[in-house]
PDB file of N, CA and C in Angstrom:
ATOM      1  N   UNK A   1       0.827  -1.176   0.000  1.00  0.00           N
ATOM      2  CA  UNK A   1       0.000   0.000   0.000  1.00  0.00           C
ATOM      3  C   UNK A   1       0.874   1.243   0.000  1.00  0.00           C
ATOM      4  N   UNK A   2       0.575   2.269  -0.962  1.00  0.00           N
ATOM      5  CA  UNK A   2       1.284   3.169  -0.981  1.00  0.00           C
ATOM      6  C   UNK A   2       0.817   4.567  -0.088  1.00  0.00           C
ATOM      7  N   UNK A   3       1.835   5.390   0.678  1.00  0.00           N
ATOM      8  CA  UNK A   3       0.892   6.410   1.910  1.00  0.00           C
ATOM      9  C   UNK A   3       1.582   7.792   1.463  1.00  0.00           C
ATOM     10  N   UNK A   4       0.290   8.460   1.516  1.00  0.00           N
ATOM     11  CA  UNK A   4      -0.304   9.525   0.791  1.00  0.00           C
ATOM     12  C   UNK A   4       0.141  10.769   1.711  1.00  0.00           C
ATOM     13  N   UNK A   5       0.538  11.930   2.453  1.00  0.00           N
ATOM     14  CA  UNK A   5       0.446  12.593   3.475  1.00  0.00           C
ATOM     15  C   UNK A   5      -0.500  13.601   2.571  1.00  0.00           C
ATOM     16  N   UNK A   6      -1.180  14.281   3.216  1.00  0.00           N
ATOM     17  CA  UNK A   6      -2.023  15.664   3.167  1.00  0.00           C
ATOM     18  C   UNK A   6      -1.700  16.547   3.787  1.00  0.00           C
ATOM     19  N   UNK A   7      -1.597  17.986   3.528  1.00  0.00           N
ATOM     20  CA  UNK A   7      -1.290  18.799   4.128  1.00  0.00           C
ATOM     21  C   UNK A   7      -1.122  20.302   3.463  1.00  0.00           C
ATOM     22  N   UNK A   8      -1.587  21.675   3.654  1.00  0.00           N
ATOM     23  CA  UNK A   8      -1.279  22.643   3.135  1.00  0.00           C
ATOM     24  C   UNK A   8       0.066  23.387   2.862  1.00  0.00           C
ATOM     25  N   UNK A   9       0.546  22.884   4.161  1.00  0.00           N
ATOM     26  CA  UNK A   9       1.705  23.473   4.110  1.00  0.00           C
ATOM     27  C   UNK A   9       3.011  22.728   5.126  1.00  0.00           C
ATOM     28  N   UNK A  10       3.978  22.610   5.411  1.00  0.00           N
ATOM     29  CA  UNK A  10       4.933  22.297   6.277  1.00  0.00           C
ATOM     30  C   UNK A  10       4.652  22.404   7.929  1.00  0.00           C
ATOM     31  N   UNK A  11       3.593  23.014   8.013  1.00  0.00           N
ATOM     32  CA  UNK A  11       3.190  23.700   9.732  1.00  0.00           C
ATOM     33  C   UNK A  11       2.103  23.191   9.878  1.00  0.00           C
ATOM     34  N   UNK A  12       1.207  23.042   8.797  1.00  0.00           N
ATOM     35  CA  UNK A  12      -0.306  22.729   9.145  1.00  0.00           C
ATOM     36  C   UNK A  12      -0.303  20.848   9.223  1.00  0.00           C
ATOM     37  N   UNK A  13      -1.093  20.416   9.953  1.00  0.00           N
ATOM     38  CA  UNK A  13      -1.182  19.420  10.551  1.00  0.00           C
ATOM     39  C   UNK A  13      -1.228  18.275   9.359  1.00  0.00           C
ATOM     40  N   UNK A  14      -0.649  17.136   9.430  1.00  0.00           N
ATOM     41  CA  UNK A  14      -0.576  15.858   8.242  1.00  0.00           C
ATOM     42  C   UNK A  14      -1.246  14.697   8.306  1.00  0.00           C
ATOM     43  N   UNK A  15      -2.122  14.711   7.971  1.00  0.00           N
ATOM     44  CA  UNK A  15      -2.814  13.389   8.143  1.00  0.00           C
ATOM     45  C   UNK A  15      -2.586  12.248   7.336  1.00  0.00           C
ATOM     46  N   UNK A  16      -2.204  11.146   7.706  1.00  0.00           N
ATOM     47  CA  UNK A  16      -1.684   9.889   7.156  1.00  0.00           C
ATOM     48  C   UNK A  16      -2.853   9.023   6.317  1.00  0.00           C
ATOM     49  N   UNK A  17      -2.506   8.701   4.951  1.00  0.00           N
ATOM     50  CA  UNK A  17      -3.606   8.195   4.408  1.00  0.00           C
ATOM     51  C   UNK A  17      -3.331   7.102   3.999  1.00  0.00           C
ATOM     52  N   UNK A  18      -3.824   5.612   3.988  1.00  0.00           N
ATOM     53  CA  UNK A  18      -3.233   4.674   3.035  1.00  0.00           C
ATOM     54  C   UNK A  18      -4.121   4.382   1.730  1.00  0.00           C
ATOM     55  N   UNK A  19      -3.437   4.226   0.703  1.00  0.00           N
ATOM     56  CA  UNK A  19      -4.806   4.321   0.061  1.00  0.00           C
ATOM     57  C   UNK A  19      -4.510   2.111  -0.005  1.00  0.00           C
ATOM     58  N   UNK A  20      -6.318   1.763  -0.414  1.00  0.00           N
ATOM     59  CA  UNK A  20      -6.354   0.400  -0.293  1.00  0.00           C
ATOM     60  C   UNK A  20      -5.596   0.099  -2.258  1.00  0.00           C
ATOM     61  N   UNK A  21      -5.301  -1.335  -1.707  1.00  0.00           N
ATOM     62  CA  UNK A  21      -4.752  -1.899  -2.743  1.00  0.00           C
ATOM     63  C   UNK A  21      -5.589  -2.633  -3.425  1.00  0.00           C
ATOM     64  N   UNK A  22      -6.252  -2.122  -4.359  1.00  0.00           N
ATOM     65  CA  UNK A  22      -7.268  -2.293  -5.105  1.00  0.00           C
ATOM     66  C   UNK A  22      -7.069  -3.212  -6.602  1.00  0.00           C
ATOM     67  N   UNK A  23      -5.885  -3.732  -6.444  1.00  0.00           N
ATOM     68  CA  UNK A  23      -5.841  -4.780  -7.706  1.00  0.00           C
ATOM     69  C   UNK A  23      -6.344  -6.295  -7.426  1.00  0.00           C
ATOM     70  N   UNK A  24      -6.703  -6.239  -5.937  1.00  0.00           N
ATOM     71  CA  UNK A  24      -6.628  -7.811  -6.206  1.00  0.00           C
ATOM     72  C   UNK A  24      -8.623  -7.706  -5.523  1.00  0.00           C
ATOM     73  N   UNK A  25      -9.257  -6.319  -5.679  1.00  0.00           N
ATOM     74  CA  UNK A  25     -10.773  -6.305  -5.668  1.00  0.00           C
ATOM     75  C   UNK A  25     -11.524  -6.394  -7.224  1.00  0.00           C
ATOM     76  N   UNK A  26     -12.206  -7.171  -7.494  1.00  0.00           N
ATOM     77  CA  UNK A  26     -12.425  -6.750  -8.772  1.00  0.00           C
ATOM     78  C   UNK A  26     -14.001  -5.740  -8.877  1.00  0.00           C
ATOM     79  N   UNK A  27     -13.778  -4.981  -9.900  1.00  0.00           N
ATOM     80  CA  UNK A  27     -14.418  -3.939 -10.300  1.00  0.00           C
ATOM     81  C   UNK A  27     -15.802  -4.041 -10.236  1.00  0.00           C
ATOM     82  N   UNK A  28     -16.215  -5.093 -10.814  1.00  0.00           N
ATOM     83  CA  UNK A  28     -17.696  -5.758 -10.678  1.00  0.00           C
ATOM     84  C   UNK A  28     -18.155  -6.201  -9.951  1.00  0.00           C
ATOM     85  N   UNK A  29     -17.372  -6.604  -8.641  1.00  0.00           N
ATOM     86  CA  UNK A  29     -17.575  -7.261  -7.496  1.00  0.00           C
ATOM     87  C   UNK A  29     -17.910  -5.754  -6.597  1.00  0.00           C
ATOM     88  N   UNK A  30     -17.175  -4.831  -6.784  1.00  0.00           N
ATOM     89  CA  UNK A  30     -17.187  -3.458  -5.865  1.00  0.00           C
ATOM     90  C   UNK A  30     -18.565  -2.738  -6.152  1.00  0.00           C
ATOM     91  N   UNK A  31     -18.644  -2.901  -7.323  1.00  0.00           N
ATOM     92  CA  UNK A  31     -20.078  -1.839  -8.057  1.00  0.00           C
ATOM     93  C   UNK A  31     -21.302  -2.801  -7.789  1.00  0.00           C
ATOM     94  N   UNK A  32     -21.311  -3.883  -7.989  1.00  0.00           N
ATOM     95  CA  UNK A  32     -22.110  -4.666  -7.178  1.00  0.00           C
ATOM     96  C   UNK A  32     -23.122  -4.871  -5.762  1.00  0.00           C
ATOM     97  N   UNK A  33     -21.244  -4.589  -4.880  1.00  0.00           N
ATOM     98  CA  UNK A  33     -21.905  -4.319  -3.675  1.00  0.00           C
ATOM     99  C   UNK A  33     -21.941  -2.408  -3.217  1.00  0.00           C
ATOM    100  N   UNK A  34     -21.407  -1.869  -4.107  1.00  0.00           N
ATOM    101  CA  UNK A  34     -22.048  -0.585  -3.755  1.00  0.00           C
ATOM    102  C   UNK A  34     -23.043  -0.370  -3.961  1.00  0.00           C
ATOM    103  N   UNK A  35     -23.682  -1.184  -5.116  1.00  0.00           N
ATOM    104  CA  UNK A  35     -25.408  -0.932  -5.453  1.00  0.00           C
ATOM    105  C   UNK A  35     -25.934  -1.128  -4.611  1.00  0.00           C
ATOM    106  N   UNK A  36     -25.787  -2.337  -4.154  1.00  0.00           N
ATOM    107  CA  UNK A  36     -26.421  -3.012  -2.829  1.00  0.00           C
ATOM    108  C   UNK A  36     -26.666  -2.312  -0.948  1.00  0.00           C
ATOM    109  N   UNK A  37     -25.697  -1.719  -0.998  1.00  0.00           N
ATOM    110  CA  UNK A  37     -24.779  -0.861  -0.063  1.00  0.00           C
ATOM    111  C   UNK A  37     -26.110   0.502  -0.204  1.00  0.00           C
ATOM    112  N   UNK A  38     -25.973   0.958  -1.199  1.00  0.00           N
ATOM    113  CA  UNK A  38     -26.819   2.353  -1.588  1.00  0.00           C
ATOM    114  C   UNK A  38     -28.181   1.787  -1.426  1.00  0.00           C
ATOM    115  N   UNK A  39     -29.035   0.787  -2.067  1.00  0.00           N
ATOM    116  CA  UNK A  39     -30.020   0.712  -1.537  1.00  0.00           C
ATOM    117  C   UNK A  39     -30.425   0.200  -0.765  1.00  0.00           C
ATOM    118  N   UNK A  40     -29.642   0.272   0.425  1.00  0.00           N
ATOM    119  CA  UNK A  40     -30.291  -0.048   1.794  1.00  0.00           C
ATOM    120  C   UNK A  40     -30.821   1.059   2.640  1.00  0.00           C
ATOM    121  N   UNK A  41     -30.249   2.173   2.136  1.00  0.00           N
ATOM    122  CA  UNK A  41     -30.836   3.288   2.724  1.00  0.00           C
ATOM    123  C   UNK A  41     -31.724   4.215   1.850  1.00  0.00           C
ATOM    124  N   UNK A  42     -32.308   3.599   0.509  1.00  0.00           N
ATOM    125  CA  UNK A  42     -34.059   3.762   0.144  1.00  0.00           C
ATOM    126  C   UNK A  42     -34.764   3.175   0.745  1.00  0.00           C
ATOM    127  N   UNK A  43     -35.400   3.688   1.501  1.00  0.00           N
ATOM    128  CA  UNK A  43     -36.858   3.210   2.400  1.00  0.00           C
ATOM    129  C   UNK A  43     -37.340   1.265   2.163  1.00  0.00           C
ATOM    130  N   UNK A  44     -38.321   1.311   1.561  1.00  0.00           N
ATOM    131  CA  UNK A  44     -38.548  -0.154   1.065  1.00  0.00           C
ATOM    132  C   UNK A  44     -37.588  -0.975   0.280  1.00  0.00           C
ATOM    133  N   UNK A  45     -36.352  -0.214  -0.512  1.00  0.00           N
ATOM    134  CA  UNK A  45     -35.640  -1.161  -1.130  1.00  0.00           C
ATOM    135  C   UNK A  45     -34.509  -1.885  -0.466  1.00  0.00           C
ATOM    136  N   UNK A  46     -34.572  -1.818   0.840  1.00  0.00           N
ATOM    137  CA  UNK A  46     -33.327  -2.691   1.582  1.00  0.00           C
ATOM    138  C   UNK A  46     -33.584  -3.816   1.759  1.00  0.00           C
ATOM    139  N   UNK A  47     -34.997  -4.169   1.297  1.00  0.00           N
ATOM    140  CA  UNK A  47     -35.185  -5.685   1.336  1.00  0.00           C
ATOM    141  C   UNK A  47     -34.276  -6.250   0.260  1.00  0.00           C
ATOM    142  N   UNK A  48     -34.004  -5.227  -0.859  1.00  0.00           N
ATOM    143  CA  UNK A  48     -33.067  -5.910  -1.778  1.00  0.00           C
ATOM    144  C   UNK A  48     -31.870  -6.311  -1.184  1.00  0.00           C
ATOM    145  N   UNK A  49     -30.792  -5.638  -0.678  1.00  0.00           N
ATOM    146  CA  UNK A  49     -29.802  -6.052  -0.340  1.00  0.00           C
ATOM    147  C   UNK A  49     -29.974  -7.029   0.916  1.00  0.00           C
ATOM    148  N   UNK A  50     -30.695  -6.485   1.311  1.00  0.00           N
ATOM    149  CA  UNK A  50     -31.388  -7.959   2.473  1.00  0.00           C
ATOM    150  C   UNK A  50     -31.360  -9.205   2.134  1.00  0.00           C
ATOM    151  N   UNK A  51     -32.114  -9.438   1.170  1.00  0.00           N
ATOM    152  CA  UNK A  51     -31.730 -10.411   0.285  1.00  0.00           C
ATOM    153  C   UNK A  51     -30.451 -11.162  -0.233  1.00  0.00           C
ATOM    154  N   UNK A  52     -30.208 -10.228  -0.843  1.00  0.00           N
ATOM    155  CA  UNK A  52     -28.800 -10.580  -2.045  1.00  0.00           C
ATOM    156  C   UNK A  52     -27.697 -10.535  -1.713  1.00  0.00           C
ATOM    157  N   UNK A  53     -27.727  -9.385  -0.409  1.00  0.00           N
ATOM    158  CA  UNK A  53     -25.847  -9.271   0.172  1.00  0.00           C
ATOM    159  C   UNK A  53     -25.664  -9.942   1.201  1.00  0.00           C
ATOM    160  N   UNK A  54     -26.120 -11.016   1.728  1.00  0.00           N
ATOM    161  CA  UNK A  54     -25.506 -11.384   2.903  1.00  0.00           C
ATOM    162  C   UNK A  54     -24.463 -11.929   2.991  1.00  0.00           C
ATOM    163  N   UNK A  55     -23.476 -11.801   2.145  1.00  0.00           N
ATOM    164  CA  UNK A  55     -22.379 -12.472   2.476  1.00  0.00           C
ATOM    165  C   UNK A  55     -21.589 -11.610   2.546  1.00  0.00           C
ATOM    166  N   UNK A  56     -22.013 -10.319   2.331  1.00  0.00           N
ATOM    167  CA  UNK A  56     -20.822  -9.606   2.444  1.00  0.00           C
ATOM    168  C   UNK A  56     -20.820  -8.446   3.582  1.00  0.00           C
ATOM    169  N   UNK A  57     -20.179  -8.822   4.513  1.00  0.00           N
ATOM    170  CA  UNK A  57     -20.177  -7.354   5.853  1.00  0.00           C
ATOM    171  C   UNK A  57     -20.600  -5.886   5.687  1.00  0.00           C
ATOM    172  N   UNK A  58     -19.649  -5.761   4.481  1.00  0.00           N
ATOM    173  CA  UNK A  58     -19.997  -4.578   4.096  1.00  0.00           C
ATOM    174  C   UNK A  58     -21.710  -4.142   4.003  1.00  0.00           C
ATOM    175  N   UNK A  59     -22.030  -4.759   2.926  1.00  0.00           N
ATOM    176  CA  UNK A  59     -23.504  -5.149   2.854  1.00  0.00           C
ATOM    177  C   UNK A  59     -24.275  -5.058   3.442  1.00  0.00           C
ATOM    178  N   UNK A  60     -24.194  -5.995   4.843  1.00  0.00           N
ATOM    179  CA  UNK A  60     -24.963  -5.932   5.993  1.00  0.00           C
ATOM    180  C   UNK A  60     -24.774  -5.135   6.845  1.00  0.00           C
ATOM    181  N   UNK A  61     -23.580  -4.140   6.682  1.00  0.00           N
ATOM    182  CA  UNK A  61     -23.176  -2.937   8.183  1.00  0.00           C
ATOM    183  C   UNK A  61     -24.177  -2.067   7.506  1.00  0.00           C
ATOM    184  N   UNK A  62     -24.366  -1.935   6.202  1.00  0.00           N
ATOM    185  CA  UNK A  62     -25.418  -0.358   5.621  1.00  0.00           C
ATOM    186  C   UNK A  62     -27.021  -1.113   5.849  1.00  0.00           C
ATOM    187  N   UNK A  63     -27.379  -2.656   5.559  1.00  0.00           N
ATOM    188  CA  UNK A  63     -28.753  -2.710   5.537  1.00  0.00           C
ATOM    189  C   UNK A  63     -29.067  -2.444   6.789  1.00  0.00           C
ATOM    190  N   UNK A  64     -28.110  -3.028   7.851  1.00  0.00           N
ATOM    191  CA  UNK A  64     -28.590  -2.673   9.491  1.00  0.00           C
ATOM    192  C   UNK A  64     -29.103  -1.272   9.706  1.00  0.00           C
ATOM    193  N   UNK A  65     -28.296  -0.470   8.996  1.00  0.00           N
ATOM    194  CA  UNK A  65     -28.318   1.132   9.050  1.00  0.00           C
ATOM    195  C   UNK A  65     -29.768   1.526   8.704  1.00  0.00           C
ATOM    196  N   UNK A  66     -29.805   0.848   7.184  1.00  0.00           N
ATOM    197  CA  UNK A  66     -31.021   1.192   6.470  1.00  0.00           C
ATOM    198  C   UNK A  66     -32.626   0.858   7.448  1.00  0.00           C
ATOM    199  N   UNK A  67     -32.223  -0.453   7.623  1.00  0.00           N
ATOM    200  CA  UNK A  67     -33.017  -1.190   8.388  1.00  0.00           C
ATOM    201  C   UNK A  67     -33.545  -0.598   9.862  1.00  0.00           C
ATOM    202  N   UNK A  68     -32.485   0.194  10.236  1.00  0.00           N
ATOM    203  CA  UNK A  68     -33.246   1.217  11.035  1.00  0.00           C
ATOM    204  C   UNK A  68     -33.768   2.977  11.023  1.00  0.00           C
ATOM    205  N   UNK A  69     -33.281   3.126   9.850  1.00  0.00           N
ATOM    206  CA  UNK A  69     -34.215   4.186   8.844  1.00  0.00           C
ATOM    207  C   UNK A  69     -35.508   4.344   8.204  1.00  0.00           C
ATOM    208  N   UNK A  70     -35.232   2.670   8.210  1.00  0.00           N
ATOM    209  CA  UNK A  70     -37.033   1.935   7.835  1.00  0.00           C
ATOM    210  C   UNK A  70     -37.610   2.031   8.676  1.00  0.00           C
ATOM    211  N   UNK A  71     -37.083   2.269  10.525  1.00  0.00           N
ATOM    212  CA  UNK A  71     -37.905   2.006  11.679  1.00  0.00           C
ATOM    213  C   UNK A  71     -38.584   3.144  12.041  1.00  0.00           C
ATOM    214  N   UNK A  72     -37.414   4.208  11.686  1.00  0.00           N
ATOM    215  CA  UNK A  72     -37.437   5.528  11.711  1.00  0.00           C
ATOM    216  C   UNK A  72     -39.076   6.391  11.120  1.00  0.00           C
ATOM    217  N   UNK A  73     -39.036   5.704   9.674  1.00  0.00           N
ATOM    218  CA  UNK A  73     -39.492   6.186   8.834  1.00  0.00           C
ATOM    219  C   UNK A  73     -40.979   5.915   9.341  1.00  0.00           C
ATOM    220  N   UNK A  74     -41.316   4.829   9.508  1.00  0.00           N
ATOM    221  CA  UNK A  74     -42.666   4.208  10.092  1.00  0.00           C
ATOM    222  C   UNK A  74     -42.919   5.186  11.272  1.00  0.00           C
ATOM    223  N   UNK A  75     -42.297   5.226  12.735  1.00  0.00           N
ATOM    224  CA  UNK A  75     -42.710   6.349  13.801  1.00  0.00           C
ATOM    225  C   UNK A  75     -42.684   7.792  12.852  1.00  0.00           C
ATOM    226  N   UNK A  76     -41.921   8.235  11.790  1.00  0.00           N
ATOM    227  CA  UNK A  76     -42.536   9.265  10.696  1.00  0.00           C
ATOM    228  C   UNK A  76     -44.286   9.431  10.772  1.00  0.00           C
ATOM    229  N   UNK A  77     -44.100   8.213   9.628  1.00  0.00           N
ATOM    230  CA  UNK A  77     -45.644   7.855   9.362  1.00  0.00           C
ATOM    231  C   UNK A  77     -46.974   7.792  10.499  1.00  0.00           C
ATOM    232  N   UNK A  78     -46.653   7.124  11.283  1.00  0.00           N
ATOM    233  CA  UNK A  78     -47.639   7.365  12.327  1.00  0.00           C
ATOM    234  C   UNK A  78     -47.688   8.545  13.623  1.00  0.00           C
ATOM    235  N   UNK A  79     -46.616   9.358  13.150  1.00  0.00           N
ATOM    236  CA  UNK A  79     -46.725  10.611  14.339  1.00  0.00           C
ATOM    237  C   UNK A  79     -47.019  11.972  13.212  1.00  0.00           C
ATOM    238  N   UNK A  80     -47.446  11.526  11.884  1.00  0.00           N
ATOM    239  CA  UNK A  80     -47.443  12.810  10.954  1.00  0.00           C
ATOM    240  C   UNK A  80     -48.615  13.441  11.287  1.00  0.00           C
ATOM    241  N   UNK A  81     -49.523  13.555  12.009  1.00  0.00           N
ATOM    242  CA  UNK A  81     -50.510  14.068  12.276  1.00  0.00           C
ATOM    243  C   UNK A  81     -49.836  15.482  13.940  1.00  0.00           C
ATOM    244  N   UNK A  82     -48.501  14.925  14.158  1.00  0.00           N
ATOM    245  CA  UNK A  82     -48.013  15.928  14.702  1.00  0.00           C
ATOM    246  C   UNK A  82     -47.156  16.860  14.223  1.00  0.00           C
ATOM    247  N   UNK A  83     -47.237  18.395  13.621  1.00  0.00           N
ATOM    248  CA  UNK A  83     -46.383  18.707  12.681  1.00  0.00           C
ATOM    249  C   UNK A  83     -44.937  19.368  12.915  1.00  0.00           C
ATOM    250  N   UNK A  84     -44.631  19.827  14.414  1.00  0.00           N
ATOM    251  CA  UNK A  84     -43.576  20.117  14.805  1.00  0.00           C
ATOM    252  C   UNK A  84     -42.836  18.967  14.298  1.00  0.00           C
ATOM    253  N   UNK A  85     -43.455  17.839  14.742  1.00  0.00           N
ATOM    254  CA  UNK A  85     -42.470  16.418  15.029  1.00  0.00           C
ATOM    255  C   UNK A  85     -42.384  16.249  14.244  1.00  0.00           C
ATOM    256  N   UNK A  86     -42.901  15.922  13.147  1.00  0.00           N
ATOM    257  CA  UNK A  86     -43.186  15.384  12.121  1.00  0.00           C
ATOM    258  C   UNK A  86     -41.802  16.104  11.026  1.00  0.00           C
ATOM    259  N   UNK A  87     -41.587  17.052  10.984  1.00  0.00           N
ATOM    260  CA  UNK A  87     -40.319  18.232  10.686  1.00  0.00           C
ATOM    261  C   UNK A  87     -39.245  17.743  11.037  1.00  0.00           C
ATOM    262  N   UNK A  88     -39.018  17.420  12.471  1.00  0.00           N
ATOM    263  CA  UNK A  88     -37.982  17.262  13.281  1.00  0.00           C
ATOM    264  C   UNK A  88     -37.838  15.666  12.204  1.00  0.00           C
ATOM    265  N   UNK A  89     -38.587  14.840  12.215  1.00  0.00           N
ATOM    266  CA  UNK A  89     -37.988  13.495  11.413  1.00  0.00           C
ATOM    267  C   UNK A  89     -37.484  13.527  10.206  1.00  0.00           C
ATOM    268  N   UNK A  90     -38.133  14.630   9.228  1.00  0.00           N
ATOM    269  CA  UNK A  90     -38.238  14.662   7.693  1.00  0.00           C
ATOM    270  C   UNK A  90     -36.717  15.051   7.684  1.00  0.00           C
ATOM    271  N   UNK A  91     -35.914  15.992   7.935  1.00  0.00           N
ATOM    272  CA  UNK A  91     -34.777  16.658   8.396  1.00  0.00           C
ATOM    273  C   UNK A  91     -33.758  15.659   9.101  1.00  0.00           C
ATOM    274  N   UNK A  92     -34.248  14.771   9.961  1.00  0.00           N
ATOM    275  CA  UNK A  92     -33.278  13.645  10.191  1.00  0.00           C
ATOM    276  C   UNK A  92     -32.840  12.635   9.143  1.00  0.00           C
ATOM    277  N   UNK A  93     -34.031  11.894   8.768  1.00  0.00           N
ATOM    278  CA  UNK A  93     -34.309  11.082   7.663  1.00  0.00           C
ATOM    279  C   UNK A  93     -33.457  11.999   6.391  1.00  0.00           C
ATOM    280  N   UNK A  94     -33.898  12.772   5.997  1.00  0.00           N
ATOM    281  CA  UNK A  94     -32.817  13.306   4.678  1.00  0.00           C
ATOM    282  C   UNK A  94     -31.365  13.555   5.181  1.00  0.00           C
ATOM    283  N   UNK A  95     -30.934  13.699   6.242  1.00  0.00           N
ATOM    284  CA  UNK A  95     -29.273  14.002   6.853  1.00  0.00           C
ATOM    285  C   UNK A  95     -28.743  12.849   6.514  1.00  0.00           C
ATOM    286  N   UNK A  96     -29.587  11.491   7.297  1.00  0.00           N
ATOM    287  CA  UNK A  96     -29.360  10.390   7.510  1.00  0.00           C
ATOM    288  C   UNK A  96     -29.236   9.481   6.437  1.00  0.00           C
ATOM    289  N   UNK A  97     -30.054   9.867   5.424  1.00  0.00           N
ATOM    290  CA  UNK A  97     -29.665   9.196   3.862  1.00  0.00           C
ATOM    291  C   UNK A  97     -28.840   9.609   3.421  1.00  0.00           C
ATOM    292  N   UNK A  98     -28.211  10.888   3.038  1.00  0.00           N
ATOM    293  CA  UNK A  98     -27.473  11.579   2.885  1.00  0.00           C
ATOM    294  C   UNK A  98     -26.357  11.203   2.879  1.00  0.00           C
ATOM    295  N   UNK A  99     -26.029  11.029   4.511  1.00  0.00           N
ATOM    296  CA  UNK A  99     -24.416  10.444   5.175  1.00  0.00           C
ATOM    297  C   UNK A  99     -24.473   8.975   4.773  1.00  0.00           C
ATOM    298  N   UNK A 100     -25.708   8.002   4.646  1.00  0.00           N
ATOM    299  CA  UNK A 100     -25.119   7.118   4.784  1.00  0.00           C
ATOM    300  C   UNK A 100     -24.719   6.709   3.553  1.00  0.00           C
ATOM    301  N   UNK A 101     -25.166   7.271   2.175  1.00  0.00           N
ATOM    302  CA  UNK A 101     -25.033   7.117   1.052  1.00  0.00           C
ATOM    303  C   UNK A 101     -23.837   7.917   0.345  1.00  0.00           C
ATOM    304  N   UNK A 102     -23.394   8.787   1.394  1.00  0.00           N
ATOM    305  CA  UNK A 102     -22.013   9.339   1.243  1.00  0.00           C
ATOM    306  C   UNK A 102     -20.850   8.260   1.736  1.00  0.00           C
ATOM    307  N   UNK A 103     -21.149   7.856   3.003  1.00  0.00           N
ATOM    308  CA  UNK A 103     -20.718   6.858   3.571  1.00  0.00           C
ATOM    309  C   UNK A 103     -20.023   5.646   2.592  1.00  0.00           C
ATOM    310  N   UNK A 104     -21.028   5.107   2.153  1.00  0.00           N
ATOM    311  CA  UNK A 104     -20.985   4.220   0.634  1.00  0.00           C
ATOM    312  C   UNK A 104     -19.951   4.549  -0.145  1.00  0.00           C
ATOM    313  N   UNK A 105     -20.554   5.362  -1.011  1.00  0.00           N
ATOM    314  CA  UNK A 105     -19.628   5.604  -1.542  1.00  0.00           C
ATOM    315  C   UNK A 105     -17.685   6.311  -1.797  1.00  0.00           C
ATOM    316  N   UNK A 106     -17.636   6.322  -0.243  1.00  0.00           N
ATOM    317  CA  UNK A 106     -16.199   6.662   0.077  1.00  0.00           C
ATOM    318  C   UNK A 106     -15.924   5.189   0.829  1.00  0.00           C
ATOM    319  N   UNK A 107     -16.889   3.912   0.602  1.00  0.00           N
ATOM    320  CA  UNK A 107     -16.192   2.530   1.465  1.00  0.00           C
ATOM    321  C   UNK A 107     -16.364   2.559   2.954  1.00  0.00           C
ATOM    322  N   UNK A 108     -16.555   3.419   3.536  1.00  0.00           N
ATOM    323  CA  UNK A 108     -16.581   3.498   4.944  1.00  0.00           C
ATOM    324  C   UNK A 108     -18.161   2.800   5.424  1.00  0.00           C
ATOM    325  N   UNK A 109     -17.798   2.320   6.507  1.00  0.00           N
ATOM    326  CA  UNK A 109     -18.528   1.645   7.515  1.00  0.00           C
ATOM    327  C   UNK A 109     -18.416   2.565   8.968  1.00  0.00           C
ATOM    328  N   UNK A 110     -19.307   4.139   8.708  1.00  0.00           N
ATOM    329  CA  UNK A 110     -19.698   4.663   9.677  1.00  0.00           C
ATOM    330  C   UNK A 110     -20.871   4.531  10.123  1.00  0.00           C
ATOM    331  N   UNK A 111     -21.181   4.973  11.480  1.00  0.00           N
ATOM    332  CA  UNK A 111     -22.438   4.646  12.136  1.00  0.00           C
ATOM    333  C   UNK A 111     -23.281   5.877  11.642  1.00  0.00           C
ATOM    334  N   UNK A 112     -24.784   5.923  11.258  1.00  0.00           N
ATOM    335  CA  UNK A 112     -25.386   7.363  10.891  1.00  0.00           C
ATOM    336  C   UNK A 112     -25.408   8.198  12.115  1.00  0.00           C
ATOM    337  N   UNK A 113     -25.680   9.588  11.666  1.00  0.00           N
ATOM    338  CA  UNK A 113     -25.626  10.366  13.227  1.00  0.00           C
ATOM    339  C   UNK A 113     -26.576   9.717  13.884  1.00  0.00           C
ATOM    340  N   UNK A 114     -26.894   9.804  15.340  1.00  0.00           N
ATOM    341  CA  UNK A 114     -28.084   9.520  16.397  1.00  0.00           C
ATOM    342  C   UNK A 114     -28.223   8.308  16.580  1.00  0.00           C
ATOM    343  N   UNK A 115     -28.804   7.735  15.356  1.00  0.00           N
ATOM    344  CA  UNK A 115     -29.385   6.212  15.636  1.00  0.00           C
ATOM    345  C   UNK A 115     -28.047   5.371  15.187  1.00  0.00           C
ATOM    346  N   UNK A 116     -27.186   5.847  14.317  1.00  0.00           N
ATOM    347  CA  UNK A 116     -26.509   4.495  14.187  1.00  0.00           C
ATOM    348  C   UNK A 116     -25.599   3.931  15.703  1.00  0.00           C
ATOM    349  N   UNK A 117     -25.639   4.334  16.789  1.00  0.00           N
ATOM    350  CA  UNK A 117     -24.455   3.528  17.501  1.00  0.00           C
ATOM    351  C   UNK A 117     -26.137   3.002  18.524  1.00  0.00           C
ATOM    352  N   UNK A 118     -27.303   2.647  18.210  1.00  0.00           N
ATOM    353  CA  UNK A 118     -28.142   1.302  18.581  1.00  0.00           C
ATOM    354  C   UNK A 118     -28.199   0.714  18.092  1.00  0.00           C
ATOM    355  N   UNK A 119     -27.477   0.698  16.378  1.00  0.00           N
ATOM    356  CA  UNK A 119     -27.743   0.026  15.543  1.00  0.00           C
ATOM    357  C   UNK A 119     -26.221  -1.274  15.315  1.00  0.00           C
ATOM    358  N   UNK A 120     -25.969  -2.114  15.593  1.00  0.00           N
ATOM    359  CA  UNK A 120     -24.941  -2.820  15.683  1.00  0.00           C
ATOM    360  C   UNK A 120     -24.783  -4.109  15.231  1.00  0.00           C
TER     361      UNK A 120
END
């Protein structure tokens, strides 16, 4: 693995990067499970990767995620008759897709803000 430093200048702080060694992942195998990865955090479509990715960690660290976005989404649905609250979710729910689909696509296996560290 070859390591990358970052930095503006000689004074400002360096953060160490490795980048992964990506010859021995193949290409179709990655886009695959990023598809999979991404739709776990569309509402109803994480049954797909529910399905199809279980073999792969990766896979299952985002449907867990998703899977409780889906939980999310439902106390949405049945508290929409309250409209403060109801705000307060719509605004979570879009942050929360957001990151985790950013998440994805930079490879990382972060937890979403709030709910992801119940989610395990």
């Amino acid at each position: 693995m070859e390591e990358t430093v970052i930095g503006a200048d000689e004074n400002a702080s360096k953060i160490k990067f490795k980048a992964p060694d990506m010859s021995k992942i193949s290409l179709r195998k990655v886009n695959w499970l990023t598809i999979l990865a991404v739709l776990s955090y569309i509402h109803v479509l994480v049954l797909i990767p529910l399905l199809f990715g279980r073999k792969s960690p990766f896979v299952q660290f985002h449907v867990r995620q998703g899977m409780a976005l889906l939980f999310v989404w439902v106390i949405f649905a049945l508290s929409f008759h309250l409209y403060l609250f109801s705000w307060v979710f719509i605004v979570y729910l879009v942050v929360a897709i957001i990151s985790g689909i950013n998440n994805v696509a930079r490879g990382r296996e972060r937890a979403l803000p709030i709910l992801g560290k119940y989610v395990k």
